[in-house]
C-alpha atoms as a PDB file:
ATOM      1  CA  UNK A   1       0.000   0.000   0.000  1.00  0.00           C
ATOM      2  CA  UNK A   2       2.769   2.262   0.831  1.00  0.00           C
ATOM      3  CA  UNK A   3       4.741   1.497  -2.069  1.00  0.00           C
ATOM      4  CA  UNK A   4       1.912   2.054  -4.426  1.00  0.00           C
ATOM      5  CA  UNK A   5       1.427   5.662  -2.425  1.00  0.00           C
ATOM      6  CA  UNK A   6       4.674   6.290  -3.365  1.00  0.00           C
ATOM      7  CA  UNK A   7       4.662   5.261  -6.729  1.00  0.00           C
ATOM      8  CA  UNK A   8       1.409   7.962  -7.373  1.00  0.00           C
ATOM      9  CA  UNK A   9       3.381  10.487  -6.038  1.00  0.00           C
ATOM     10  CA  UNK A  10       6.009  10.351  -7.789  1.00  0.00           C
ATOM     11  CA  UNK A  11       4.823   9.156 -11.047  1.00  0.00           C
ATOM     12  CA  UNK A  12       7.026   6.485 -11.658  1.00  0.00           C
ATOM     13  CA  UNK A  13       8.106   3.025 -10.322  1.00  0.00           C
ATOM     14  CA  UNK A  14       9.440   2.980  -6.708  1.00  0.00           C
ATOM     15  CA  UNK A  15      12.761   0.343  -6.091  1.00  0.00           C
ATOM     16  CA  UNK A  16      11.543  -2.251  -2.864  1.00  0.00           C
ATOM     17  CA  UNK A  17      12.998  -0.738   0.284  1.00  0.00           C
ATOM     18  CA  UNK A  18      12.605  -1.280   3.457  1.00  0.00           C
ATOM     19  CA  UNK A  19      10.437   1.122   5.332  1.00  0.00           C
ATOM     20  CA  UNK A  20      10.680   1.301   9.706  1.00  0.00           C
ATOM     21  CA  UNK A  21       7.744   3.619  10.699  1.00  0.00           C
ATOM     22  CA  UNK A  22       8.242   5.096  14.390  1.00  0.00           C
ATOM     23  CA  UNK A  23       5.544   6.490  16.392  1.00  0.00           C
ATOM     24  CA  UNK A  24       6.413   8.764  18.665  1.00  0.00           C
ATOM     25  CA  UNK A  25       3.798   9.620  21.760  1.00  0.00           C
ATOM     26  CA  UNK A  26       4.129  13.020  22.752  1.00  0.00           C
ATOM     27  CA  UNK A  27       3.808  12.452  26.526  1.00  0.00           C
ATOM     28  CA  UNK A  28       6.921  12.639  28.984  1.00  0.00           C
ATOM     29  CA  UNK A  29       7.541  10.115  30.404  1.00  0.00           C
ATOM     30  CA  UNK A  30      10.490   9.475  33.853  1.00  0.00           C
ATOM     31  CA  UNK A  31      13.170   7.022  32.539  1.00  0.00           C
ATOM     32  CA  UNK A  32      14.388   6.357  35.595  1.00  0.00           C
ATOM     33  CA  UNK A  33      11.343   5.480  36.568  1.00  0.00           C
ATOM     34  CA  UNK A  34      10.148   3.370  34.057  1.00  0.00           C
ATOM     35  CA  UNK A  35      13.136   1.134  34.386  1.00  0.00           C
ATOM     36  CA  UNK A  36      13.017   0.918  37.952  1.00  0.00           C
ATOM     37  CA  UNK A  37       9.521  -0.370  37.465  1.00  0.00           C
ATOM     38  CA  UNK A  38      10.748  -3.234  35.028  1.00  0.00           C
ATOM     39  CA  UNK A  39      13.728  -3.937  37.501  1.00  0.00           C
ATOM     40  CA  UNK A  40      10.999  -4.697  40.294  1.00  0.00           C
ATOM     41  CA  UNK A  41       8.866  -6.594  38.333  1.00  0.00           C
ATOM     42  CA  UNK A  42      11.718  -9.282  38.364  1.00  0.00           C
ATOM     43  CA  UNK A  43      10.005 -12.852  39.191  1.00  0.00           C
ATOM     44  CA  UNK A  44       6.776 -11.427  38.309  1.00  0.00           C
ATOM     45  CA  UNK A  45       6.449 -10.806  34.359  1.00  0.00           C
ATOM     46  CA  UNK A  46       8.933 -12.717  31.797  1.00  0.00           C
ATOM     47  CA  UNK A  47      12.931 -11.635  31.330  1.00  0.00           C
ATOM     48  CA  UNK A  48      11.213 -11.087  27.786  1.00  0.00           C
ATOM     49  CA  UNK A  49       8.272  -8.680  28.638  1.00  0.00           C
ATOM     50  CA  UNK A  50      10.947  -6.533  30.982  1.00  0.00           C
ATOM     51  CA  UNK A  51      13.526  -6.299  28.050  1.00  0.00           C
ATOM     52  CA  UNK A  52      10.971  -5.401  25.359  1.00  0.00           C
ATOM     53  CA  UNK A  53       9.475  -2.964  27.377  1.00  0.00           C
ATOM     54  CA  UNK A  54      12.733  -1.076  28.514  1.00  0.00           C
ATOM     55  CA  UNK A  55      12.833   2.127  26.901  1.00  0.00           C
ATOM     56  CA  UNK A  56      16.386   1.950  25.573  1.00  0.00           C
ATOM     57  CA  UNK A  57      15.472  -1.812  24.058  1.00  0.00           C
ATOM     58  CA  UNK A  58      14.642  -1.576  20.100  1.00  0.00           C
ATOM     59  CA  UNK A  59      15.660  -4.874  19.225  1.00  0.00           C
ATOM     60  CA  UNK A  60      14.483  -7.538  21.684  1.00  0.00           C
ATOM     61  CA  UNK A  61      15.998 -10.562  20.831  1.00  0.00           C
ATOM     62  CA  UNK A  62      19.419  -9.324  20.413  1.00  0.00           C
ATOM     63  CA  UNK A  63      19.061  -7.956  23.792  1.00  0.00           C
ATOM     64  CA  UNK A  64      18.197 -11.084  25.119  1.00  0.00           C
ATOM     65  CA  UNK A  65      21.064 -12.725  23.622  1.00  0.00           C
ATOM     66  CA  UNK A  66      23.686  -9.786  24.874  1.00  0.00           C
ATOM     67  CA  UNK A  67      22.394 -10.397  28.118  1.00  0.00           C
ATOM     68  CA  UNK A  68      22.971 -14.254  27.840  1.00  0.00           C
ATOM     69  CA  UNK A  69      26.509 -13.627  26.600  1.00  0.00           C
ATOM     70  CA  UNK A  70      27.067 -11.629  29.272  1.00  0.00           C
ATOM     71  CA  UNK A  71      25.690 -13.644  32.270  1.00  0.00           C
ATOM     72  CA  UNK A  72      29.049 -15.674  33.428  1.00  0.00           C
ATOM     73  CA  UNK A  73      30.662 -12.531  33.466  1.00  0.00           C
ATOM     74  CA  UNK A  74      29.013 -10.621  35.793  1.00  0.00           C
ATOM     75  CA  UNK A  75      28.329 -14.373  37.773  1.00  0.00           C
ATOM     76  CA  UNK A  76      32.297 -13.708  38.368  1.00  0.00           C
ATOM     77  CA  UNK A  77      32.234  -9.962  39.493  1.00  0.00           C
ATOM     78  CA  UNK A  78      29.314 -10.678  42.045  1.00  0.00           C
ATOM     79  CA  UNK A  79      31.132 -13.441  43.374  1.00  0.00           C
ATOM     80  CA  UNK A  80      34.168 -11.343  44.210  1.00  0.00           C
ATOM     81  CA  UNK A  81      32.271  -9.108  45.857  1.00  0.00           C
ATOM     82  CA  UNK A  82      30.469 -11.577  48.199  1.00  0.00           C
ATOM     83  CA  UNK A  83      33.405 -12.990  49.402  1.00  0.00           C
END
Protein backbone atom coordinates (compact mmCIF):
# COMPACT_ATOMS: atom_id res chain seq x y z
CA UNK A 1 0.00 0.00 0.00
CA UNK A 2 2.77 2.26 0.83
CA UNK A 3 4.74 1.50 -2.07
CA UNK A 4 1.91 2.05 -4.43
CA UNK A 5 1.43 5.66 -2.42
CA UNK A 6 4.67 6.29 -3.36
CA UNK A 7 4.66 5.26 -6.73
CA UNK A 8 1.41 7.96 -7.37
CA UNK A 9 3.38 10.49 -6.04
CA UNK A 10 6.01 10.35 -7.79
CA UNK A 11 4.82 9.16 -11.05
CA UNK A 12 7.03 6.48 -11.66
CA UNK A 13 8.11 3.03 -10.32
CA UNK A 14 9.44 2.98 -6.71
CA UNK A 15 12.76 0.34 -6.09
CA UNK A 16 11.54 -2.25 -2.86
CA UNK A 17 13.00 -0.74 0.28
CA UNK A 18 12.60 -1.28 3.46
CA UNK A 19 10.44 1.12 5.33
CA UNK A 20 10.68 1.30 9.71
CA UNK A 21 7.74 3.62 10.70
CA UNK A 22 8.24 5.10 14.39
CA UNK A 23 5.54 6.49 16.39
CA UNK A 24 6.41 8.76 18.67
CA UNK A 25 3.80 9.62 21.76
CA UNK A 26 4.13 13.02 22.75
CA UNK A 27 3.81 12.45 26.53
CA UNK A 28 6.92 12.64 28.98
CA UNK A 29 7.54 10.12 30.40
CA UNK A 30 10.49 9.48 33.85
CA UNK A 31 13.17 7.02 32.54
CA UNK A 32 14.39 6.36 35.60
CA UNK A 33 11.34 5.48 36.57
CA UNK A 34 10.15 3.37 34.06
CA UNK A 35 13.14 1.13 34.39
CA UNK A 36 13.02 0.92 37.95
CA UNK A 37 9.52 -0.37 37.46
CA UNK A 38 10.75 -3.23 35.03
CA UNK A 39 13.73 -3.94 37.50
CA UNK A 40 11.00 -4.70 40.29
CA UNK A 41 8.87 -6.59 38.33
CA UNK A 42 11.72 -9.28 38.36
CA UNK A 43 10.00 -12.85 39.19
CA UNK A 44 6.78 -11.43 38.31
CA UNK A 45 6.45 -10.81 34.36
CA UNK A 46 8.93 -12.72 31.80
CA UNK A 47 12.93 -11.64 31.33
CA UNK A 48 11.21 -11.09 27.79
CA UNK A 49 8.27 -8.68 28.64
CA UNK A 50 10.95 -6.53 30.98
CA UNK A 51 13.53 -6.30 28.05
CA UNK A 52 10.97 -5.40 25.36
CA UNK A 53 9.48 -2.96 27.38
CA UNK A 54 12.73 -1.08 28.51
CA UNK A 55 12.83 2.13 26.90
CA UNK A 56 16.39 1.95 25.57
CA UNK A 57 15.47 -1.81 24.06
CA UNK A 58 14.64 -1.58 20.10
CA UNK A 59 15.66 -4.87 19.23
CA UNK A 60 14.48 -7.54 21.68
CA UNK A 61 16.00 -10.56 20.83
CA UNK A 62 19.42 -9.32 20.41
CA UNK A 63 19.06 -7.96 23.79
CA UNK A 64 18.20 -11.08 25.12
CA UNK A 65 21.06 -12.72 23.62
CA UNK A 66 23.69 -9.79 24.87
CA UNK A 67 22.39 -10.40 28.12
CA UNK A 68 22.97 -14.25 27.84
CA UNK A 69 26.51 -13.63 26.60
CA UNK A 70 27.07 -11.63 29.27
CA UNK A 71 25.69 -13.64 32.27
CA UNK A 72 29.05 -15.67 33.43
CA UNK A 73 30.66 -12.53 33.47
CA UNK A 74 29.01 -10.62 35.79
CA UNK A 75 28.33 -14.37 37.77
CA UNK A 76 32.30 -13.71 38.37
CA UNK A 77 32.23 -9.96 39.49
CA UNK A 78 29.31 -10.68 42.04
CA UNK A 79 31.13 -13.44 43.37
CA UNK A 80 34.17 -11.34 44.21
CA UNK A 81 32.27 -9.11 45.86
CA UNK A 82 30.47 -11.58 48.20
CA UNK A 83 33.40 -12.99 49.40
Amino acid sequence: MVRRCCQAAAGRRSSPETVEFVFNRDILINEAEAIADRRDSEGVISRETIVANHPWTKDTKAELERLKKSAPMRRRRCGACIR
